[in-house]
Protein backbone atom coordinates (compact mmCIF):
# COMPACT_ATOMS: atom_id res chain seq x y z
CA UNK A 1 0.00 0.00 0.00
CA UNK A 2 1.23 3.38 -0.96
CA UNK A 3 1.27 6.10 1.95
CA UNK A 4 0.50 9.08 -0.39
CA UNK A 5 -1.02 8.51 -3.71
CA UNK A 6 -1.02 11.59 -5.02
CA UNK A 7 2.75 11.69 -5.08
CA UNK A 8 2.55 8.70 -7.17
CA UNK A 9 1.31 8.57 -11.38
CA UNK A 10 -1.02 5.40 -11.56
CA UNK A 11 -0.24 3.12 -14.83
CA UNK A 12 -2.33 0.21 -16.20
CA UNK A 13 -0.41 -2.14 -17.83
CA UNK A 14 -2.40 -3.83 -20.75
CA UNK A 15 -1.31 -7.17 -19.03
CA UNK A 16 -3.20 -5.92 -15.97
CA UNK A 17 -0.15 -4.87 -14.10
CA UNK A 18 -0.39 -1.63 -12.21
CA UNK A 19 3.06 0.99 -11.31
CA UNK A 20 3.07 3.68 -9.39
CA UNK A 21 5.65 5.85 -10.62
CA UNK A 22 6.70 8.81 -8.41
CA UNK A 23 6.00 12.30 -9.41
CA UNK A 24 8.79 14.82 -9.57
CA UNK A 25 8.99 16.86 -6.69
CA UNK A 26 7.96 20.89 -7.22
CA UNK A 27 10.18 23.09 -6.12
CA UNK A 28 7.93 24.98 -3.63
CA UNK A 29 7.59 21.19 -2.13
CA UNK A 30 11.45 20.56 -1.98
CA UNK A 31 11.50 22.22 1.85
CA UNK A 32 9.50 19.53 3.14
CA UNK A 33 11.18 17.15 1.29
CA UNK A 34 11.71 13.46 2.94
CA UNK A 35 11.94 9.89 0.86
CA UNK A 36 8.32 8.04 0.56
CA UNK A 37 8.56 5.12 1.99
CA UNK A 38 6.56 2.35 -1.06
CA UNK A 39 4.11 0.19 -0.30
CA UNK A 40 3.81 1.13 3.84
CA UNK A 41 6.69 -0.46 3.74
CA UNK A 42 9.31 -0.42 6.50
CA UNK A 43 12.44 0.41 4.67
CA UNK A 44 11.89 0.83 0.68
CA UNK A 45 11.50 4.35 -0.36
CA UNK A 46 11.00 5.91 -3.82
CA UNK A 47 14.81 6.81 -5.37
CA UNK A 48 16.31 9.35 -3.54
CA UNK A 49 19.93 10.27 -3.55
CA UNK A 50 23.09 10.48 -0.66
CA UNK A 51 26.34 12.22 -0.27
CA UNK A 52 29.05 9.28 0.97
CA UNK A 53 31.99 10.35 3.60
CA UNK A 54 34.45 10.15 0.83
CA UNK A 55 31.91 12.86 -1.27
CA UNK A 56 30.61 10.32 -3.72
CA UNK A 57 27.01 10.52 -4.95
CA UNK A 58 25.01 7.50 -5.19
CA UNK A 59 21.00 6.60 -5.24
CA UNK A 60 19.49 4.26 -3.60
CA UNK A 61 15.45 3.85 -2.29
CA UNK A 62 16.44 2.06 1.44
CA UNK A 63 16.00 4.11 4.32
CA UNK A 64 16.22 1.92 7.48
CA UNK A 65 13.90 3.09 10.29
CA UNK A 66 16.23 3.02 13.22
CA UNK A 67 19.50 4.26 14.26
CA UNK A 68 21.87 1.44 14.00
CA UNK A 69 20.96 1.69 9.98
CA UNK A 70 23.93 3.54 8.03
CA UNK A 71 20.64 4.98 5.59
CA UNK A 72 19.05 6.16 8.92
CA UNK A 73 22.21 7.68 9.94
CA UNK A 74 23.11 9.36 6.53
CA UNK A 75 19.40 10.90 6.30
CA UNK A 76 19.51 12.68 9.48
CA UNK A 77 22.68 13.66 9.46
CA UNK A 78 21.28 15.73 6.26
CA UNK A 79 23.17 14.04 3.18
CA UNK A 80 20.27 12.81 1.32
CA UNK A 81 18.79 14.98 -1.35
CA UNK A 82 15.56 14.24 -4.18
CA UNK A 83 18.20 14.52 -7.11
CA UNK A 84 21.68 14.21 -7.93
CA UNK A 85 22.07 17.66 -9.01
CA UNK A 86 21.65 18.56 -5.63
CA UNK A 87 23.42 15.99 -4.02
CA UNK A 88 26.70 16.49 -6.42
CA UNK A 89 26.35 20.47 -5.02
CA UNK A 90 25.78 19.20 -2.02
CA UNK A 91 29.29 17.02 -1.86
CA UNK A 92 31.51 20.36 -3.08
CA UNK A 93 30.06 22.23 -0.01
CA UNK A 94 30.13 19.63 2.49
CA UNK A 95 33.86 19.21 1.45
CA UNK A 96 34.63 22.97 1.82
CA UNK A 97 32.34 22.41 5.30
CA UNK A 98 34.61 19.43 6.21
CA UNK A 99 37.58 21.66 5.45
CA UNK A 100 37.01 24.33 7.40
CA UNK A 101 36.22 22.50 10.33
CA UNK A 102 39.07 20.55 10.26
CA UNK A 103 41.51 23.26 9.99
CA UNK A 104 39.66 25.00 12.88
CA UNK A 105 39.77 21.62 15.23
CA UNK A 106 43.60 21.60 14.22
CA UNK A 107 44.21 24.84 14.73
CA UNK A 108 42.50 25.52 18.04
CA UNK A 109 40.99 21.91 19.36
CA UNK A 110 40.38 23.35 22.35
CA UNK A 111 38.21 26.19 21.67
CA UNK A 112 34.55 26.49 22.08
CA UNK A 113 32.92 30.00 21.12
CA UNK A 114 31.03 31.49 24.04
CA UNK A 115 28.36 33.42 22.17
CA UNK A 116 27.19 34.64 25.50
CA UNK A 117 29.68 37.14 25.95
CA UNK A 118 30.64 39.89 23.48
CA UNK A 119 33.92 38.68 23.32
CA UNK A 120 35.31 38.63 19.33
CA UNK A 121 35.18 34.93 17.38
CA UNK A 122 37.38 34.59 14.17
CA UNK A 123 36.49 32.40 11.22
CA UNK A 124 37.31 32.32 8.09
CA UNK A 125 35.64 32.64 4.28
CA UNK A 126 36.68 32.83 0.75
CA UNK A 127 37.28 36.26 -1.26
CA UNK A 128 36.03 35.11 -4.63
CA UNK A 129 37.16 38.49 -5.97
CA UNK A 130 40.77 38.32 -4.44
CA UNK A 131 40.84 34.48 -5.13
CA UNK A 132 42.25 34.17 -1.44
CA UNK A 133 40.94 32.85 2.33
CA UNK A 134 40.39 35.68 4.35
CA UNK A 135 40.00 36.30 8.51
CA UNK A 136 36.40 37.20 9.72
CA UNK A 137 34.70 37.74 13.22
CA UNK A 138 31.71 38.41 15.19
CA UNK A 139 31.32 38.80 18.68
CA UNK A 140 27.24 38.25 18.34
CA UNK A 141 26.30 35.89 15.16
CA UNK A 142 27.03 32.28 15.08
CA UNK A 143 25.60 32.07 11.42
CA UNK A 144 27.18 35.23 9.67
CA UNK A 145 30.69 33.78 8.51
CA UNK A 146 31.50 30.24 8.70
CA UNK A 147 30.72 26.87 10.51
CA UNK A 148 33.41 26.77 12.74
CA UNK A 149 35.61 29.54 14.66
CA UNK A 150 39.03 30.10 16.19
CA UNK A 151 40.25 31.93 19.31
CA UNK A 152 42.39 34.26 17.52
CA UNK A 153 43.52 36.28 14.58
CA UNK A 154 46.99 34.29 14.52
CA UNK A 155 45.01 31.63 14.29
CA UNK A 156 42.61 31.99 11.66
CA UNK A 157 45.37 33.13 9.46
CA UNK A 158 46.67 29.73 10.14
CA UNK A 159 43.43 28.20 9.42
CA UNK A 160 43.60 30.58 5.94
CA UNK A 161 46.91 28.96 4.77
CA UNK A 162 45.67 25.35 6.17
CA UNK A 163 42.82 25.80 3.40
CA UNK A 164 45.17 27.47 0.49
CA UNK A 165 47.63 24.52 0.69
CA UNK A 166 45.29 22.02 0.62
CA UNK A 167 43.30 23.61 -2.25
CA UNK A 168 39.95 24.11 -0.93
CA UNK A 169 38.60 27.50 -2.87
CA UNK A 170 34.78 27.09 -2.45
């Protein structure tokens, strides 16, 4: 049994078989966007696609229903996407993401930002005009520059030329 129908286009087979073939998802649906699990099925879903740790793309239509499943973990760890145009995006971010993190953690393991106080955070982000890594900081916004921060400005200028030598320019 099908949980939505009206995600699904009904064909007749003239042998008397019947698919259910999924509909493309709209655009203004995409934010709500979760695989459809076939038939009330436990763990089949219509194709959907995932972002590996090593930044491959693949497609599959499992998605296991508890957390010792590696489809369960993937989805809600947010690297599952409706199409592989999104997904292949979604791998060059997540390895700039990865990137900067790790740099950070290297950099400064120890730190923790304190948004609390006023006290100034340093991250870093790319200068697509200059073609370079560049220092930020806030001392209020966790969201305005980067997904990770540093203690100091010495040390987001290492985190800067951590990121030039290995490559990363997104």
């Amino acid at each position: 049994m099908i949980e939505d129908e009206n995600k699904y286009a009904k064909t007749v087979h003239p042998d008397g078989r019947i698919e259910f073939v999924p509909i493309p998802v709209k655009e203004q649906d995409l934010a709500d966007w979760e695989p459809v699990y076939l038939n009330g099925m436990d763990h089949e879903t219509e194709e959907y696609f995932a972002v590996d740790s090593e930044g491959r793309v693949y497609s599959t239509n499992l998605l296991g229903g508890s957390e010792n499943s590696r489809s369960y973990r993937t989805h809600t760890n947010f690297a599952t996407y409706p199409t592989r145009e999104m997904a292949e995006k979604a791998a060059v971010l997540m390895k700039r993401n990865n990137a900067i993190i790790k740099a950070c953690l290297l950099v400064d393991p120890d730190y923790v930002p304190d948004w609390t106080n006023r006290k100034t955070k340093f991250a870093v982000y790319y200068d697509h005009i200059d073609s370079e890594w560049v220092v930020g900081w806030s001392s209020f916004c966790s969201s305005a520059l980067a997904s990770a921060y540093v203690s100091t400005e010495k040390k987001a200028i290492k985190v800067c030329e951590l990121l030039t030598k290995w490559g990363i320019k997104q």
